[in-house]
Protein backbone atom coordinates (compact mmCIF):
# COMPACT_ATOMS: atom_id res chain seq x y z
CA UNK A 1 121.47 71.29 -7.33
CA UNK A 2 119.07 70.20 -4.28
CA UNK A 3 116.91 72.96 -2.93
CA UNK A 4 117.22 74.37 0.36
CA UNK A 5 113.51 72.78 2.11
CA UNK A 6 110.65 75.45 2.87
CA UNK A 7 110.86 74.90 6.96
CA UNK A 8 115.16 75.94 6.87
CA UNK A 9 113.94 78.82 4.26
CA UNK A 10 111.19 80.73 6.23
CA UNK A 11 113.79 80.17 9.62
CA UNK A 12 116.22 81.70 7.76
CA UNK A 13 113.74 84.86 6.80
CA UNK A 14 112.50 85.07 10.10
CA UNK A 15 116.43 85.80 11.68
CA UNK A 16 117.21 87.87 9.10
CA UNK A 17 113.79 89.82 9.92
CA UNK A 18 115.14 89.88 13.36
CA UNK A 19 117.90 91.32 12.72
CA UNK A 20 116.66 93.81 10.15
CA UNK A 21 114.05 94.69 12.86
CA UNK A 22 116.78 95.06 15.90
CA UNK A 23 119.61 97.10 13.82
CA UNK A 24 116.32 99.63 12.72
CA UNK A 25 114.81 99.60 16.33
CA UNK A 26 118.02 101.40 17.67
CA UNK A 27 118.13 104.02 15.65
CA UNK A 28 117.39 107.30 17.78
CA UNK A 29 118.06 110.41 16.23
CA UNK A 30 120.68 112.68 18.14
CA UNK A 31 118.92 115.87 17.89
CA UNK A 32 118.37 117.22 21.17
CA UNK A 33 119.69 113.80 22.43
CA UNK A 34 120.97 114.46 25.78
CA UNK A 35 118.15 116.85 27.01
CA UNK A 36 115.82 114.22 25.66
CA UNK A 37 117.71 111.26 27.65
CA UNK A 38 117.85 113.36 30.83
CA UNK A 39 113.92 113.25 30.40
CA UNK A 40 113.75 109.81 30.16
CA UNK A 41 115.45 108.73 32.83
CA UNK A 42 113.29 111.39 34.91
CA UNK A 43 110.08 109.76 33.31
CA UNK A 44 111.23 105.96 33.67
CA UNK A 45 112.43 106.68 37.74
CA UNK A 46 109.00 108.38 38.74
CA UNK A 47 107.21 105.09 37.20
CA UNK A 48 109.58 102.92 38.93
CA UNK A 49 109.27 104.14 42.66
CA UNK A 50 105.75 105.64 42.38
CA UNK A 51 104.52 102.40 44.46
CA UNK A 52 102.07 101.95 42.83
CA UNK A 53 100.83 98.96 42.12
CA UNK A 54 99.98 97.60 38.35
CA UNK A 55 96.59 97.24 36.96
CA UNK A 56 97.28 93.74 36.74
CA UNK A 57 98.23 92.87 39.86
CA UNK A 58 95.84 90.32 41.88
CA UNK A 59 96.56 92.06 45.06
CA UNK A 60 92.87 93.42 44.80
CA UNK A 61 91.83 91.18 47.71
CA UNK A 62 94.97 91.91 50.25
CA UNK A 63 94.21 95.75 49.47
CA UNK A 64 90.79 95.69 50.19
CA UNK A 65 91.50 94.05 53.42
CA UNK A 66 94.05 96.53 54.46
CA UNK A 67 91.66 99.50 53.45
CA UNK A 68 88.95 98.15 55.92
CA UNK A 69 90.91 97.62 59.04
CA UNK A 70 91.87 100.88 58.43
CA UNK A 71 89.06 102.82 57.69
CA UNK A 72 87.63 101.11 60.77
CA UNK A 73 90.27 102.16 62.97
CA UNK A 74 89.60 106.10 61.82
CA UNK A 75 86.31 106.31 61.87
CA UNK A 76 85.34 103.78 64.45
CA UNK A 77 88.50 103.56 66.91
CA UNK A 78 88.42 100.26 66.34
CA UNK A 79 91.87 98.34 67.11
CA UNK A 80 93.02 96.19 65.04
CA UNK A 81 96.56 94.04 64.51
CA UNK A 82 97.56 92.01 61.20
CA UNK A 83 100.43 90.24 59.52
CA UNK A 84 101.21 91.01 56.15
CA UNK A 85 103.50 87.85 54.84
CA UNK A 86 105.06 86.88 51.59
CA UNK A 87 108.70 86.18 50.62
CA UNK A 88 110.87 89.00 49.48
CA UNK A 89 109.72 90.94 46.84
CA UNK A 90 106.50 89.72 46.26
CA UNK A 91 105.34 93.33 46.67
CA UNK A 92 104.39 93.62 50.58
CA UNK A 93 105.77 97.05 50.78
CA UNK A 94 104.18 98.34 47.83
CA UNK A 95 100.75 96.96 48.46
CA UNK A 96 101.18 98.94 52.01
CA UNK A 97 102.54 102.27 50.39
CA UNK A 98 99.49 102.43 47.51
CA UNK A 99 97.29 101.83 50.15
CA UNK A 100 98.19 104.38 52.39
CA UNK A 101 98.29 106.35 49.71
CA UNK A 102 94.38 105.94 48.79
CA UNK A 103 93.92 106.55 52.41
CA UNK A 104 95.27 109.68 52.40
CA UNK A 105 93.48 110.72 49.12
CA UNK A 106 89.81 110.25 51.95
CA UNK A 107 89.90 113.51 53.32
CA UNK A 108 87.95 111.58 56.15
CA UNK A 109 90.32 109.40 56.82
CA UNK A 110 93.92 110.35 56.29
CA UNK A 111 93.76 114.21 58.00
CA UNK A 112 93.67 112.18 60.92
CA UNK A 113 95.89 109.00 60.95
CA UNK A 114 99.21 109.05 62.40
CA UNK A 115 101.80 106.26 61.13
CA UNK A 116 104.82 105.45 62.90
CA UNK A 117 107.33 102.99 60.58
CA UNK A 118 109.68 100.85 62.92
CA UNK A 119 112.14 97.84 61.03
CA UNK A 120 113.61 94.92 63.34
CA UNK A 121 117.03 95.71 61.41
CA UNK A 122 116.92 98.97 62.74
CA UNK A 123 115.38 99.27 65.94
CA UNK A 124 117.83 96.17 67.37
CA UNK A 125 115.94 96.54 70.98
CA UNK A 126 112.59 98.07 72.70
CA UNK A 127 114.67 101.12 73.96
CA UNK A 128 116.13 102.35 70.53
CA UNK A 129 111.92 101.64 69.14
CA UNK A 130 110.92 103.50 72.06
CA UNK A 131 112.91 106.53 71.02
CA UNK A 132 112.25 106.58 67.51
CA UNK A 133 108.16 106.08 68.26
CA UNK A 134 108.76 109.46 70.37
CA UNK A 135 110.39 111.11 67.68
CA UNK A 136 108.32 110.35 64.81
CA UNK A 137 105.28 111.48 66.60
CA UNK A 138 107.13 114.54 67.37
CA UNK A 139 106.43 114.01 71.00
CA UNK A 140 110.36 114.84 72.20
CA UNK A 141 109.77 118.08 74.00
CA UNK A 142 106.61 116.60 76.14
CA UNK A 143 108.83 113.63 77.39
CA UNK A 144 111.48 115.99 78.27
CA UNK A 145 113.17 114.44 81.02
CA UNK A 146 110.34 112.50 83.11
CA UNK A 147 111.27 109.35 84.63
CA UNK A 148 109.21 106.24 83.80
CA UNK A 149 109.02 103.17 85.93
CA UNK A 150 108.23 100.87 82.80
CA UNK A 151 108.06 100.10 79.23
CA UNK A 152 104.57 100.03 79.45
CA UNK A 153 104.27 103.19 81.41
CA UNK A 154 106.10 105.03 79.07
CA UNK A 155 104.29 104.16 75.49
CA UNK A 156 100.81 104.75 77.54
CA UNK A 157 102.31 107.94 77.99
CA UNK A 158 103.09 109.12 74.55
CA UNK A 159 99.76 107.85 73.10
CA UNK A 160 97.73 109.57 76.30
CA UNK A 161 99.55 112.66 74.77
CA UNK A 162 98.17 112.48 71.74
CA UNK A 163 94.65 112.76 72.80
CA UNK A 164 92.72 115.73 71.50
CA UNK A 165 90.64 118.45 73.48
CA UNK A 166 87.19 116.11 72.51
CA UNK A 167 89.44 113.45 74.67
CA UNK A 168 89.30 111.64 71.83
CA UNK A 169 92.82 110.28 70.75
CA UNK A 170 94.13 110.22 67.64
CA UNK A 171 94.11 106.88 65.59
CA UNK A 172 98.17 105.88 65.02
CA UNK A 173 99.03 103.13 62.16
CA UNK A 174 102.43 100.81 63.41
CA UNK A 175 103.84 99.25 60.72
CA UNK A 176 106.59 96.86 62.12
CA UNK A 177 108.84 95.95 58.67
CA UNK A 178 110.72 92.87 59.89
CA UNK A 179 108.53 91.68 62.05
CA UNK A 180 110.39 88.74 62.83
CA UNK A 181 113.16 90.18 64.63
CA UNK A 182 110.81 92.16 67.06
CA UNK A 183 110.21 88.39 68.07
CA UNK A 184 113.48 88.30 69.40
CA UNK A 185 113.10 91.45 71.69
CA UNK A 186 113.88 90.45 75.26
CA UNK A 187 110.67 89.78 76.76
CA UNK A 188 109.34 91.01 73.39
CA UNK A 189 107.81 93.85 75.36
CA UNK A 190 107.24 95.90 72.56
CA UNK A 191 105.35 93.80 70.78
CA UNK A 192 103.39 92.60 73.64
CA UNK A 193 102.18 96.05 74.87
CA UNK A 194 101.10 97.21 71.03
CA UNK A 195 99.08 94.03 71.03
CA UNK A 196 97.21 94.57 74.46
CA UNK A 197 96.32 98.35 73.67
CA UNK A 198 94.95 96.57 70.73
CA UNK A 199 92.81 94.44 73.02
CA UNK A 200 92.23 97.33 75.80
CA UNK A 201 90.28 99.76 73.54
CA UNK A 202 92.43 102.43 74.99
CA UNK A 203 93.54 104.44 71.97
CA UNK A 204 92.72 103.54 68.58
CA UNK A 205 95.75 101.85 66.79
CA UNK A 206 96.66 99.22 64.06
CA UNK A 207 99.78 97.18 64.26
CA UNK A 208 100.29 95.88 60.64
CA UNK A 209 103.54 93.56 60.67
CA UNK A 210 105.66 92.37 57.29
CA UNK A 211 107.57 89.31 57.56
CA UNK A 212 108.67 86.94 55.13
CA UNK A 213 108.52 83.75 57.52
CA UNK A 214 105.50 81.71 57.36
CA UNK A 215 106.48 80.70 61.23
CA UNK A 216 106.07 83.95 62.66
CA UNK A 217 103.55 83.53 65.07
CA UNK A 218 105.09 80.13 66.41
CA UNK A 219 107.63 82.87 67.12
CA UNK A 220 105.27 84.28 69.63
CA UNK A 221 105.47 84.18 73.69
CA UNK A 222 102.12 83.53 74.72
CA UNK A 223 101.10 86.11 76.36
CA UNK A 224 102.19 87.97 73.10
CA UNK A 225 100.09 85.83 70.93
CA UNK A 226 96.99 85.32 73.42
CA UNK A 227 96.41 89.40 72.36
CA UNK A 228 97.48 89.19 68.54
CA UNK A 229 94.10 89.14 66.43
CA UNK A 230 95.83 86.01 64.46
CA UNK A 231 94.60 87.64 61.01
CA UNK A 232 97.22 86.94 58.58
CA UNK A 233 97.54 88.42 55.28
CA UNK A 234 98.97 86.19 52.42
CA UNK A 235 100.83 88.12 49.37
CA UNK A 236 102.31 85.63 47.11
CA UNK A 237 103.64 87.05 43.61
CA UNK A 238 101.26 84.96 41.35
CA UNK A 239 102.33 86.82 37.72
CA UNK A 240 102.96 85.21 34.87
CA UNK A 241 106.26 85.47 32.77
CA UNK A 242 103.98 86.82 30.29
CA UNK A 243 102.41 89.43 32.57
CA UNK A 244 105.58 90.29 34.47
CA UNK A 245 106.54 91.56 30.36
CA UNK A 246 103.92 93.38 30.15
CA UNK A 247 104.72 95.38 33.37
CA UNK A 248 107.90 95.74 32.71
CA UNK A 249 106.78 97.28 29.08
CA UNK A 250 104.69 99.88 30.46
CA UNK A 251 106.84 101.03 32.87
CA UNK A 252 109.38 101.67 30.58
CA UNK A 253 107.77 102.63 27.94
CA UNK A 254 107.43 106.70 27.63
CA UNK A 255 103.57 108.60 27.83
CA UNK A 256 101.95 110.13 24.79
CA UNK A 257 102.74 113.63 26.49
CA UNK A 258 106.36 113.35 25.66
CA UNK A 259 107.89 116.69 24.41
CA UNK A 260 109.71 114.63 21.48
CA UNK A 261 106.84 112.90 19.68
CA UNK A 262 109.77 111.51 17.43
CA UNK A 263 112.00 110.12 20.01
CA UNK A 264 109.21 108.81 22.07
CA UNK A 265 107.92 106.63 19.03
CA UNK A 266 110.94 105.33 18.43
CA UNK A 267 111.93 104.25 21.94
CA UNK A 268 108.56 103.24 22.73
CA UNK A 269 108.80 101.02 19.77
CA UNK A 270 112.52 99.42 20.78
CA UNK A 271 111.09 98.56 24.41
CA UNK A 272 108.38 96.45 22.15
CA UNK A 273 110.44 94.74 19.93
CA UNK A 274 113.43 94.35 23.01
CA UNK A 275 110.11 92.71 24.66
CA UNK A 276 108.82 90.96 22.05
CA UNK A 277 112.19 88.90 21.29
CA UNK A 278 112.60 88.32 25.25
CA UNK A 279 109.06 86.96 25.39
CA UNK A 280 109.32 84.31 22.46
């Protein structure tokens, strides 16, 4: 009787490994089960939306870049404006969340930088943005019900009211998410009286946009882009497959500090073999 050739024998080993390996990999015990699942999905979610970015990220650059024009801005009053573009989810949000959260860890530096968050699917026009930059620097009751001739007139307003007793005003951070559809503003009025306080020196602010179009600033009047710094920020998701596994591994996988050293072995060790197969 012909024997079955070595290459078809060790295949054949190797898928009933697999198998072997995948039936014993799922094999959680149920003690304590639901408190210990209720955990887990506890653990897993913080990891998920901490936005923070991974150690193996090569967004070292864009972050550094950020950190300056910031740092700048608070401890020099130096204006600043940038564009932060990339398609979606390349990670432009969470490179701007982890670094303001470094900047608030400088006790320096974040005590005494106000943000204001505006998105272009939210704010439709310049009045509704208007209103909301009022409101989120809690500035409603000294508005009250004065009457402003302009646009302009009223934002110089709000930011003159934020000046300290040194008369030195407060550095604000304007982070325009959609940047794009601020572009289609009427006038885009908004966007071109952020700029010029940029360029005036009057109070200390940074306008930090995040588009996905490449074309943004072709979207630009020209009086709107005569006063925009031009510095563009590039964040293009460069992982690997191989890399991306990796990340995914660690955030699912549970810490060493896990009440259940049992049930964190053994789930710890299914997210590496569940890996593991994906990967090859």
């Amino acid at each position: 009787m012909p024997r079955t050739p070595a290459r078809k024998r060790v295949s054949k080993q190797k898928e009933e490994s697999t198998v072997k390996v995948r039936k014993e990999g799922i094999r959680i015990k149920q003690e304590n089960t639901d408190e210990n699942y209720d955990i887990l999905q506890k653990s897993i979610r913080e990891k998920l939306f901490d936005n923070q970015l991974p150690e193996t990220h090569a967004f070292k650059e864009q972050k550094k870049h950020l950190l300056e024009i910031l740092k700048r801005c608070v401890k020099l009053g130096e204006s600043n404006s940038a564009l932060l573009i990339g398609p979606r989810g390349a990670g432009k949000s969470m490179l701007i969340k982890d670094t303001l959260k470094e900047v608030h860890a400088a006790i320096d530096v974040g005590k005494n930088l106000l943000q204001v968050h505006l998105n272009g699917l939210l704010q439709t026009d310049d009045r509704i943005a208007l209103k909301e930059i009022t409101r989120q620097l809690k500035l409603d009751n000294v508005v009250g019900d004065k009457v402003f001739g302009s646009f302009s007139e009223n934002l110089a307003f709000l930011l003159d009211a934020l000046k300290a007793g040194s008369k030195e005003s407060k550095p604000v951070l304007f982070l325009l998410d959609e940047f794009d559809l601020f572009a289609h503003h009427h006038n885009q009025t908004l966007l071109y009286n952020l700029f010029d306080i940029c360029q005036s020196a009057q109070t200390p602010i940074v306008v930090i946009g995040l588009t996905c179009r490449l074309d943004v600033v072709e979207l630009l009047e020209k009086r709107v882009k005569s006063r925009f710094s031009h510095r563009q920020i590039h964040v293009f998701n460069t992982l690997t497959f191989e890399e991306f596994m990796d990340v995914a591994e660690t955030k699912l996988q549970l810490p060493n500090d896990f009440q259940d050293k049992c049930f964190m072995k053994q789930w710890n060790n299914e997210v590496k073999v569940i890996s593991f197969f994906n990967f090859w």
